[in-house]
PDB file of N, CA and C in Angstrom:
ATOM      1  N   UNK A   1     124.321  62.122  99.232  1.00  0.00           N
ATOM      2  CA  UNK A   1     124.206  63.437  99.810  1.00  0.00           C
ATOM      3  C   UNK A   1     122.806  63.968  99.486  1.00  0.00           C
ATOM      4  N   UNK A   2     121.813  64.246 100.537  1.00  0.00           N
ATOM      5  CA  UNK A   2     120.979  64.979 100.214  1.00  0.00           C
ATOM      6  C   UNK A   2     120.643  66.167  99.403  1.00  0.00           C
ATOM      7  N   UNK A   3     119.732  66.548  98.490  1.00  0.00           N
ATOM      8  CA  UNK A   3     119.552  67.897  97.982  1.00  0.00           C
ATOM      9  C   UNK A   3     119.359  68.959  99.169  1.00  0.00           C
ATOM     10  N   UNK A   4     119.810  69.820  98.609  1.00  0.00           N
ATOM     11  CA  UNK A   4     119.203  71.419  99.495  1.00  0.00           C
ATOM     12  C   UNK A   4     117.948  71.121  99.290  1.00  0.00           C
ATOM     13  N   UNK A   5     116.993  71.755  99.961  1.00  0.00           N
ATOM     14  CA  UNK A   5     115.777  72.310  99.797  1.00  0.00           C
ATOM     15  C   UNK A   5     115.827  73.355  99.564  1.00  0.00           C
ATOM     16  N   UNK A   6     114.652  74.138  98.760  1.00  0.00           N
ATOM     17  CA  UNK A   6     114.946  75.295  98.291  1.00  0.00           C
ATOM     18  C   UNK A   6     113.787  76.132  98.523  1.00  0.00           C
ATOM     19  N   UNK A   7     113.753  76.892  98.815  1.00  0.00           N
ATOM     20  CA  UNK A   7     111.926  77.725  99.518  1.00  0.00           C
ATOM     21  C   UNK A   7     111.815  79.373  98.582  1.00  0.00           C
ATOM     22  N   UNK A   8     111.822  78.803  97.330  1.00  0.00           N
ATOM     23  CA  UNK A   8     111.518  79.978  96.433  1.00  0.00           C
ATOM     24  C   UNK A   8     110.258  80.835  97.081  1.00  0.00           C
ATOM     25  N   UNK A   9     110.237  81.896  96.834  1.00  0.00           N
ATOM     26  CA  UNK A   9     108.911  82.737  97.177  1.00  0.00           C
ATOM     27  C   UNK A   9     108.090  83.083  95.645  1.00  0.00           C
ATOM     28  N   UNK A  10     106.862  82.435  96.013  1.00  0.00           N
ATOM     29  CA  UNK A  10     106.347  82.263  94.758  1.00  0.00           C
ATOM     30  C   UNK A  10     105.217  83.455  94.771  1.00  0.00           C
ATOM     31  N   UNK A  11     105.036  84.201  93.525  1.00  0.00           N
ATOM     32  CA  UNK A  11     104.134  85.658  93.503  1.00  0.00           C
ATOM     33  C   UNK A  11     102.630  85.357  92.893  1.00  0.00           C
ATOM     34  N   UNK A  12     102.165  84.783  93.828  1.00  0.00           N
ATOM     35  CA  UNK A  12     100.649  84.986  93.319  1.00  0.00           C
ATOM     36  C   UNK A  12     100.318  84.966  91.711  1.00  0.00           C
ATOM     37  N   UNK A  13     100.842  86.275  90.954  1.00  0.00           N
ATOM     38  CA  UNK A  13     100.616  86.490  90.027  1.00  0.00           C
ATOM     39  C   UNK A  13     100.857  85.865  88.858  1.00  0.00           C
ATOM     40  N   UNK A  14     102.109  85.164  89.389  1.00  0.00           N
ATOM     41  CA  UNK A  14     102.731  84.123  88.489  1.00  0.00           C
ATOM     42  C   UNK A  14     101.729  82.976  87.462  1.00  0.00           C
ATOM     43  N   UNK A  15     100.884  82.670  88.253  1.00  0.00           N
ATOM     44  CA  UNK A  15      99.664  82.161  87.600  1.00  0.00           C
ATOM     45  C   UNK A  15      98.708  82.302  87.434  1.00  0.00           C
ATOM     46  N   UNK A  16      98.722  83.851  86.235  1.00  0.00           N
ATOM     47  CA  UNK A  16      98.161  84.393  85.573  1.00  0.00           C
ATOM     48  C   UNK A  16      96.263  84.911  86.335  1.00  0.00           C
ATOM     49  N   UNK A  17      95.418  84.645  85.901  1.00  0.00           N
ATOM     50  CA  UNK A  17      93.849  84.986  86.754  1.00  0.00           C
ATOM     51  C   UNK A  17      93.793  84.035  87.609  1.00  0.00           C
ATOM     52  N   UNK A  18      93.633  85.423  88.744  1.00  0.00           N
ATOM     53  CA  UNK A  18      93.896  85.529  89.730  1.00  0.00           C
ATOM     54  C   UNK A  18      92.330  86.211  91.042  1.00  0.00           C
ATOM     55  N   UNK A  19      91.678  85.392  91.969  1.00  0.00           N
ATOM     56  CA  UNK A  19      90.666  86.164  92.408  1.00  0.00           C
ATOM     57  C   UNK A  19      91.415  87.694  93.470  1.00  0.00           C
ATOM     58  N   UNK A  20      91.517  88.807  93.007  1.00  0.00           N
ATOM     59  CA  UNK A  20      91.998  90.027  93.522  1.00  0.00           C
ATOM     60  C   UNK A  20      91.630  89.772  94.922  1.00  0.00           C
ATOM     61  N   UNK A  21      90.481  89.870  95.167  1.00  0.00           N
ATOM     62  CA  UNK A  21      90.021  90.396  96.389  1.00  0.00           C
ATOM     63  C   UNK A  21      90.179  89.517  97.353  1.00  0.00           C
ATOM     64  N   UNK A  22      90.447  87.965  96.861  1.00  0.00           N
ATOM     65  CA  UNK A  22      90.768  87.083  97.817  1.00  0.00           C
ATOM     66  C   UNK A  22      92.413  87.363  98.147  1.00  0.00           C
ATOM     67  N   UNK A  23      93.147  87.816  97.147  1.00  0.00           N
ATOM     68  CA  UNK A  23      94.658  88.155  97.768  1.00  0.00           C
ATOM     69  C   UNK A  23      94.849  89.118  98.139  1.00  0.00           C
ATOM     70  N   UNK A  24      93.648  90.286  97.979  1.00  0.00           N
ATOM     71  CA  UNK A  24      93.889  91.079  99.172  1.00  0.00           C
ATOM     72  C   UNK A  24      93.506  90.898 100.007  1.00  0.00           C
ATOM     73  N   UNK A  25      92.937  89.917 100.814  1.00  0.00           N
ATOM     74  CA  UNK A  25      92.684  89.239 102.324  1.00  0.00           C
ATOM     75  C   UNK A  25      93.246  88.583 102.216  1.00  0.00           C
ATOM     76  N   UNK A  26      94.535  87.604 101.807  1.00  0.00           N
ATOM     77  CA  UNK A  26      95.344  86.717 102.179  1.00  0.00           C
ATOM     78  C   UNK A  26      96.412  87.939 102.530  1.00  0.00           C
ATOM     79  N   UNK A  27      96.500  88.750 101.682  1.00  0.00           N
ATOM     80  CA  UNK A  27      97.366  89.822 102.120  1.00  0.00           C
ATOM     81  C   UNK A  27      97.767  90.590 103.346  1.00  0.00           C
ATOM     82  N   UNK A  28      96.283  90.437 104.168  1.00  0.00           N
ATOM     83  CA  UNK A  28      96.423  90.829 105.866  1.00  0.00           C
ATOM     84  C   UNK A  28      96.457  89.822 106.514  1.00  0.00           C
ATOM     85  N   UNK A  29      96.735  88.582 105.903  1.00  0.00           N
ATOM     86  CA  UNK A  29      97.559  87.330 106.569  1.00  0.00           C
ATOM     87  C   UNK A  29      98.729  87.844 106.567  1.00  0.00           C
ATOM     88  N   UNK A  30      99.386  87.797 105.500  1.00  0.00           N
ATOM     89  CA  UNK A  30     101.087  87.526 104.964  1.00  0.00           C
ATOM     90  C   UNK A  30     101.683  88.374 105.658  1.00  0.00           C
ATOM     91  N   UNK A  31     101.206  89.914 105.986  1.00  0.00           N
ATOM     92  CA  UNK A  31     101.604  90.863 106.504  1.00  0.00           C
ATOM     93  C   UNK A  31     101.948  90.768 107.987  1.00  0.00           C
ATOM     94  N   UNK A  32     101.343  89.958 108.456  1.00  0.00           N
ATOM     95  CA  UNK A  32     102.115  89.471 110.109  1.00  0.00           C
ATOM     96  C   UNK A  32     103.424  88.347 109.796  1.00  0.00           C
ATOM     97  N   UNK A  33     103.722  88.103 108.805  1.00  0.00           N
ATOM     98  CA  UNK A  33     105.004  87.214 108.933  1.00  0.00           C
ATOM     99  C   UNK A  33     105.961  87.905 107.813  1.00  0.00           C
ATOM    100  N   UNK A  34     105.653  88.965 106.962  1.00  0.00           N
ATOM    101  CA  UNK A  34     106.446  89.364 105.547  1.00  0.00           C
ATOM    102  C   UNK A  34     106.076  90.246 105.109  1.00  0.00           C
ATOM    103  N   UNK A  35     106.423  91.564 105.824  1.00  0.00           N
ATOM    104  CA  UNK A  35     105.564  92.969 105.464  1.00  0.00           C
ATOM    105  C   UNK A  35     105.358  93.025 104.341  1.00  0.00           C
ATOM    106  N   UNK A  36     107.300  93.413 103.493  1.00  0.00           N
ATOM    107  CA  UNK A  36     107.604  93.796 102.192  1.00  0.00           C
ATOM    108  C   UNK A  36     106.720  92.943 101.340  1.00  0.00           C
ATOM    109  N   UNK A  37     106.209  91.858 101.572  1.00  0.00           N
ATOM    110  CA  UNK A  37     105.719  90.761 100.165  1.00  0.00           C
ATOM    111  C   UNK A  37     104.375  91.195 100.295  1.00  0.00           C
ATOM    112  N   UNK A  38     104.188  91.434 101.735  1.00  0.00           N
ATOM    113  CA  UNK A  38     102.441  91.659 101.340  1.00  0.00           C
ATOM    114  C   UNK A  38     102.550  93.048 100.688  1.00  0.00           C
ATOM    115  N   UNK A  39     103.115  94.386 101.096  1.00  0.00           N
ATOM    116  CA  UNK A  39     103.081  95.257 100.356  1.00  0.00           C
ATOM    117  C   UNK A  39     103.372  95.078  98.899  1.00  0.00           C
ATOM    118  N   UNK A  40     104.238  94.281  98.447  1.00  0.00           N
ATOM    119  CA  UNK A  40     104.029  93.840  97.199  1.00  0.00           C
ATOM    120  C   UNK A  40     103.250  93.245  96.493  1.00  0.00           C
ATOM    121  N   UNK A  41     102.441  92.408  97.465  1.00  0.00           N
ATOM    122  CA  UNK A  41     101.330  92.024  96.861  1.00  0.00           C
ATOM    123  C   UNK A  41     100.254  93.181  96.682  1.00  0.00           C
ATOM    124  N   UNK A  42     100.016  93.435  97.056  1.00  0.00           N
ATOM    125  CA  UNK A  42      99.149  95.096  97.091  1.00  0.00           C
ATOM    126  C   UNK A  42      99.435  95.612  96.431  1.00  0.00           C
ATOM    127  N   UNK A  43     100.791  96.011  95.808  1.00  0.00           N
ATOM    128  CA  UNK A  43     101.181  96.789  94.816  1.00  0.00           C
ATOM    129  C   UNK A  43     100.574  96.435  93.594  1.00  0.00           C
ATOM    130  N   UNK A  44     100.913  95.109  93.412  1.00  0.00           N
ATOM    131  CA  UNK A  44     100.533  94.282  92.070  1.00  0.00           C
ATOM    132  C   UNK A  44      98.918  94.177  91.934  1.00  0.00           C
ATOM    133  N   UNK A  45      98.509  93.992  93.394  1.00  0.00           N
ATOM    134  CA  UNK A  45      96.891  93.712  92.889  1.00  0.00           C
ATOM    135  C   UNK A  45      96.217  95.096  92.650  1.00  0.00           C
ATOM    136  N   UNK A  46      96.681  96.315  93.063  1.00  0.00           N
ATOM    137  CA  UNK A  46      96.272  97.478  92.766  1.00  0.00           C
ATOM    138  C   UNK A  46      96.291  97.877  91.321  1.00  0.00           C
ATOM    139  N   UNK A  47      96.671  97.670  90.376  1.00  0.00           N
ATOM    140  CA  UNK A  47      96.625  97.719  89.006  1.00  0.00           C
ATOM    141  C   UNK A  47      95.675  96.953  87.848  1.00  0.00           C
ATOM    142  N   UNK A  48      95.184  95.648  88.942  1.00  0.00           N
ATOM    143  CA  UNK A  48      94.695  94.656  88.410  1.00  0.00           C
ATOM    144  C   UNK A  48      93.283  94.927  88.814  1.00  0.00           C
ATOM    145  N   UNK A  49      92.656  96.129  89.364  1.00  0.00           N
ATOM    146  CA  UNK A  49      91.384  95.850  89.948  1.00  0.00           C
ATOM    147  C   UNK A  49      90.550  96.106  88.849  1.00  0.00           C
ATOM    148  N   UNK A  50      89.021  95.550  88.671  1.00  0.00           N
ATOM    149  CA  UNK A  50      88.266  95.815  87.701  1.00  0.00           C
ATOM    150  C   UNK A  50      86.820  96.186  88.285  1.00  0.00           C
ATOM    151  N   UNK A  51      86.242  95.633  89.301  1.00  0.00           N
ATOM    152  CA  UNK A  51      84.989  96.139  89.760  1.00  0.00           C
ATOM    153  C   UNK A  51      85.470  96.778  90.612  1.00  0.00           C
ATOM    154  N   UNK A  52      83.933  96.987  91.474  1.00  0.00           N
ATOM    155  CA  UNK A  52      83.708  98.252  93.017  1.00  0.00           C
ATOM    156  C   UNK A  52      84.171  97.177  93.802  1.00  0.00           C
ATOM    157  N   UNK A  53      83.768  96.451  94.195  1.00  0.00           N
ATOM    158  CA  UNK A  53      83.702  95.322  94.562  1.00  0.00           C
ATOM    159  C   UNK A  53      85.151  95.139  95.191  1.00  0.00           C
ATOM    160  N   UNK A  54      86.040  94.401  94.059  1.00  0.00           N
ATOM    161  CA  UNK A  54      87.585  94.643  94.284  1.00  0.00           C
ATOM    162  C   UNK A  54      87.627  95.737  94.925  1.00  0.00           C
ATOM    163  N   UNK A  55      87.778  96.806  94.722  1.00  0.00           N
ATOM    164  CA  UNK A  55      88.310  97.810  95.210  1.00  0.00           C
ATOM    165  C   UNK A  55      87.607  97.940  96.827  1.00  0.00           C
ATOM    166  N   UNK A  56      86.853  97.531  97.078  1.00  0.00           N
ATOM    167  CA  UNK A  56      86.502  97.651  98.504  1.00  0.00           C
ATOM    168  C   UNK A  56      86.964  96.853  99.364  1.00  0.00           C
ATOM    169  N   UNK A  57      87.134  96.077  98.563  1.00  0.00           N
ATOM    170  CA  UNK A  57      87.537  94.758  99.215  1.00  0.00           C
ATOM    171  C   UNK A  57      89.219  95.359  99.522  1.00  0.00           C
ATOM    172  N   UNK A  58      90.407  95.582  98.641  1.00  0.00           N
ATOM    173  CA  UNK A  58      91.115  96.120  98.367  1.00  0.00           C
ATOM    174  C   UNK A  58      91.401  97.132  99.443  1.00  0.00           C
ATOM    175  N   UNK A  59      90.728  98.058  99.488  1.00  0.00           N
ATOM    176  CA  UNK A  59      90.697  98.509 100.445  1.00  0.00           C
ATOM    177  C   UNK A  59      90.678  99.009 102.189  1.00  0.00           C
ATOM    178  N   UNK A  60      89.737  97.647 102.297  1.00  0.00           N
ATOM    179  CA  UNK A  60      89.465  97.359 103.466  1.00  0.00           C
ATOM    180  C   UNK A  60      90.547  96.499 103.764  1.00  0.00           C
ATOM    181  N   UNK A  61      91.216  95.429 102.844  1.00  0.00           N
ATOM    182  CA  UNK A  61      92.684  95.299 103.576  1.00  0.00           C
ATOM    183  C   UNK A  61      93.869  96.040 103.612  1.00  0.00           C
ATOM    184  N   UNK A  62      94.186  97.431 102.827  1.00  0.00           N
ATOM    185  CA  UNK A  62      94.504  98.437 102.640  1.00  0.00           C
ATOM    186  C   UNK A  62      94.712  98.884 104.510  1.00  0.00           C
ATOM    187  N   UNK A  63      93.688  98.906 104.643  1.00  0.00           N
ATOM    188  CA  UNK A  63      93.336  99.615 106.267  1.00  0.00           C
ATOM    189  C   UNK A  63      93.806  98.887 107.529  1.00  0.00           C
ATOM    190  N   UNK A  64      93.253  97.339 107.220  1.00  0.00           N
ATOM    191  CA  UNK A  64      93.529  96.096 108.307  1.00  0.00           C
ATOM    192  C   UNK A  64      95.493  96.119 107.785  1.00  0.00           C
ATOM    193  N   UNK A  65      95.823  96.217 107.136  1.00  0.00           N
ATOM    194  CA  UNK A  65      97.457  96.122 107.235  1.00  0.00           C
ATOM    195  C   UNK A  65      98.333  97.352 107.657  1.00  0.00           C
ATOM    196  N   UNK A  66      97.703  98.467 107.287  1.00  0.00           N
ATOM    197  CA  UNK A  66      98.516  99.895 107.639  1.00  0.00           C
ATOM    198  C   UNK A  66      98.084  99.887 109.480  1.00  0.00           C
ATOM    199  N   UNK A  67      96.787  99.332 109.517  1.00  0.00           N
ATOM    200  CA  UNK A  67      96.534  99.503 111.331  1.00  0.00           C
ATOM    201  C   UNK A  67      97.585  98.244 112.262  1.00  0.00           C
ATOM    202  N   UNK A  68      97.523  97.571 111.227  1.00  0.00           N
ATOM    203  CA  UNK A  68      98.602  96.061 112.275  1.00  0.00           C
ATOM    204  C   UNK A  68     100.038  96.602 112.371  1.00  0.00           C
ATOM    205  N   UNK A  69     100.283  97.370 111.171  1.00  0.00           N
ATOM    206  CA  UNK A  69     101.746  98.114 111.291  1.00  0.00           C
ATOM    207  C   UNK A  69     101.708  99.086 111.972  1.00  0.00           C
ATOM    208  N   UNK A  70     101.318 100.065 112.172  1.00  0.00           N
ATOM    209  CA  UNK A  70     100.691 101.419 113.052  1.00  0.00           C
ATOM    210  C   UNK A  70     100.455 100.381 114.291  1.00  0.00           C
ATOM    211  N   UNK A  71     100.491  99.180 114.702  1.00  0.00           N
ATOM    212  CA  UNK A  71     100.226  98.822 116.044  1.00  0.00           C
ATOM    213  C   UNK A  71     101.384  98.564 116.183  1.00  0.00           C
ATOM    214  N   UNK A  72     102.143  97.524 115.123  1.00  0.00           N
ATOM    215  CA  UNK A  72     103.559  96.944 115.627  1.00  0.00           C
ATOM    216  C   UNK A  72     104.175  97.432 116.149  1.00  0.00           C
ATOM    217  N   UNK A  73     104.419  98.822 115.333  1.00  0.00           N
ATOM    218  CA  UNK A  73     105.466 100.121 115.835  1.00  0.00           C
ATOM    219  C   UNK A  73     105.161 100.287 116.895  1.00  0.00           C
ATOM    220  N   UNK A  74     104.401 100.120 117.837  1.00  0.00           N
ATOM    221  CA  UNK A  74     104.016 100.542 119.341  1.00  0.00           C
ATOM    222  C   UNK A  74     104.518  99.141 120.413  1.00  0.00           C
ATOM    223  N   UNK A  75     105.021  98.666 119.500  1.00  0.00           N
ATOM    224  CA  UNK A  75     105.054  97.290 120.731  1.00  0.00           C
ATOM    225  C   UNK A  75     106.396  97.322 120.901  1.00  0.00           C
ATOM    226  N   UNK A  76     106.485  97.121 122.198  1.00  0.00           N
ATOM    227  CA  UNK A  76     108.425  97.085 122.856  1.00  0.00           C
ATOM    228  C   UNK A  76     109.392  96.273 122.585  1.00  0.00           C
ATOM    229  N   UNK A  77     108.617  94.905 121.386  1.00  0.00           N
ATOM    230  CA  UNK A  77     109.280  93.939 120.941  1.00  0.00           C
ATOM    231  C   UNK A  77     109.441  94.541 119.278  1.00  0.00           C
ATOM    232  N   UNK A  78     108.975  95.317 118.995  1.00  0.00           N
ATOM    233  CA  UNK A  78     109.202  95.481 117.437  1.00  0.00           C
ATOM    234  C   UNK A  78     110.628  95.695 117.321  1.00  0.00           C
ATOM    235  N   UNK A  79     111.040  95.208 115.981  1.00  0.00           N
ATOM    236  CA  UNK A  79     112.616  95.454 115.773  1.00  0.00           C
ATOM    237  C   UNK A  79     112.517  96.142 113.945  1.00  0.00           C
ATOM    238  N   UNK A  80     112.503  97.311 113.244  1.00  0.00           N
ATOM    239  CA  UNK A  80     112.848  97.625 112.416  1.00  0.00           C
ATOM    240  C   UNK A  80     113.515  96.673 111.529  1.00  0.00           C
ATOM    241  N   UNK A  81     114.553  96.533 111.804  1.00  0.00           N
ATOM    242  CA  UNK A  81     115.724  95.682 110.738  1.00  0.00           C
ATOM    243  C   UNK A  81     115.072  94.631 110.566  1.00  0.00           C
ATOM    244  N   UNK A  82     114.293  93.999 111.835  1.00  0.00           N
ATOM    245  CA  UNK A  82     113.775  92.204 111.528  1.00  0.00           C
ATOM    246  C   UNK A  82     112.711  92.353 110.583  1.00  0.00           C
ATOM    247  N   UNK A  83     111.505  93.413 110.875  1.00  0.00           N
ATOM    248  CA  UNK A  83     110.525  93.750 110.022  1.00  0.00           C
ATOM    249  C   UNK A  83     110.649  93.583 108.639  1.00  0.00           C
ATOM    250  N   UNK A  84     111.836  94.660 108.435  1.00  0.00           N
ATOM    251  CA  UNK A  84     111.720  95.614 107.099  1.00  0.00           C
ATOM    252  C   UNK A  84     113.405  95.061 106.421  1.00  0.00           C
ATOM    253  N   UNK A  85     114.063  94.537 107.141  1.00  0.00           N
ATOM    254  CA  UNK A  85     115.263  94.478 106.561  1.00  0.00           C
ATOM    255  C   UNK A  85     116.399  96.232 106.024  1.00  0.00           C
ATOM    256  N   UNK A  86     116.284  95.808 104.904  1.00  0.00           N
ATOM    257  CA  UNK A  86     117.060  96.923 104.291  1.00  0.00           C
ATOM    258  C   UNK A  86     116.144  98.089 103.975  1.00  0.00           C
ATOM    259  N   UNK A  87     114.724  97.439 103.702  1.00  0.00           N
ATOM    260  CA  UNK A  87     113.854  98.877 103.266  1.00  0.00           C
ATOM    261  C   UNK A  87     113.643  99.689 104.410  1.00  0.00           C
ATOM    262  N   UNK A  88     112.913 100.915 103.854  1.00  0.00           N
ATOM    263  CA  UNK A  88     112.050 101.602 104.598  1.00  0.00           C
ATOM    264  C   UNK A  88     110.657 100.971 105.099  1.00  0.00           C
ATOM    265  N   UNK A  89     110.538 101.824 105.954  1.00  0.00           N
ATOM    266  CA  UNK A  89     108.729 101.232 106.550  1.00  0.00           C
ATOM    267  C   UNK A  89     107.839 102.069 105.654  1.00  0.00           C
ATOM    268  N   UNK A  90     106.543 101.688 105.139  1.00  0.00           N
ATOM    269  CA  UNK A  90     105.921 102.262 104.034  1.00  0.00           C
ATOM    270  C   UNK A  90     104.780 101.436 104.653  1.00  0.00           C
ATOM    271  N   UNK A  91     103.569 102.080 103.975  1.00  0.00           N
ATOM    272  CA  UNK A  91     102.227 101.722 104.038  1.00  0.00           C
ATOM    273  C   UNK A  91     101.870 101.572 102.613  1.00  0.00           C
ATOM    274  N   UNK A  92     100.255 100.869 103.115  1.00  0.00           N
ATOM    275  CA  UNK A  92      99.485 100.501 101.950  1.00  0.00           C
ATOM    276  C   UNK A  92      98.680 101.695 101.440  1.00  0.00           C
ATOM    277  N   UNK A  93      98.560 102.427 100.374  1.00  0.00           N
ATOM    278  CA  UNK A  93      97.970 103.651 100.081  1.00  0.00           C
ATOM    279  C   UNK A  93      96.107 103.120  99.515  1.00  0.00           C
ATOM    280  N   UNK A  94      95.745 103.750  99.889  1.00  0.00           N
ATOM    281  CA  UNK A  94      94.141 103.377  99.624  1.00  0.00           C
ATOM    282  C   UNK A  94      93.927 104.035  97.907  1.00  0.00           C
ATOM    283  N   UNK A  95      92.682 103.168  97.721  1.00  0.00           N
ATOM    284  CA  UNK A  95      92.489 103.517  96.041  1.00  0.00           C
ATOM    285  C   UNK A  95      90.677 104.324  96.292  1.00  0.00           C
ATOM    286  N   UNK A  96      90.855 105.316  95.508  1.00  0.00           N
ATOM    287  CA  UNK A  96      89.366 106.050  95.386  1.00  0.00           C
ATOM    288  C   UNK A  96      88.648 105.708  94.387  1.00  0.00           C
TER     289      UNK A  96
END
């Protein structure tokens, strides 16, 4: 009998240093297939920032993900429940 396969979702963070600013541009990848994770990823890398640098970077995908969602919602194929599941719809909050 074959094993299951098993497709854990693995958190970035898990292995420890980490380049920020590159997962916040993988982050406006993830966000067209897995809102909630990229917002989670954002969550997590927002605590972790240490230069300007990060944070712009940070930022600027901050913007590219709240605008792809602010578009979705406009399209006649969007479905809430498929999006978001059980959560609410939420955005990425920008850092000053």
């Amino acid at each position: 009998m074959p094993r299951k396969k098993s497709n854990p979702v693995i958190s970035p963070f898990t292995f420890g240093l980490a380049d920020m600013s590159g997962l916040s541009r993988d982050a406006t990848y993830v966000v067209k297939w897995n809102a909630p994770l990229a917002i989670s990823w954002m969550e997590g890398i927002a605590g972790r920032l240490i230069s300007e640098n990060e944070k712009k970077a940070y930022n600027d995908s901050a913007i590219k993900i709240n605008k792809y969602l602010d578009h979705l919602e406009t399209m006649r194929y969007y479905d809430k429940k498929e999006v978001w599941g059980a959560l609410s719809p939420t955005r990425v909050p920008e850092l000053f």
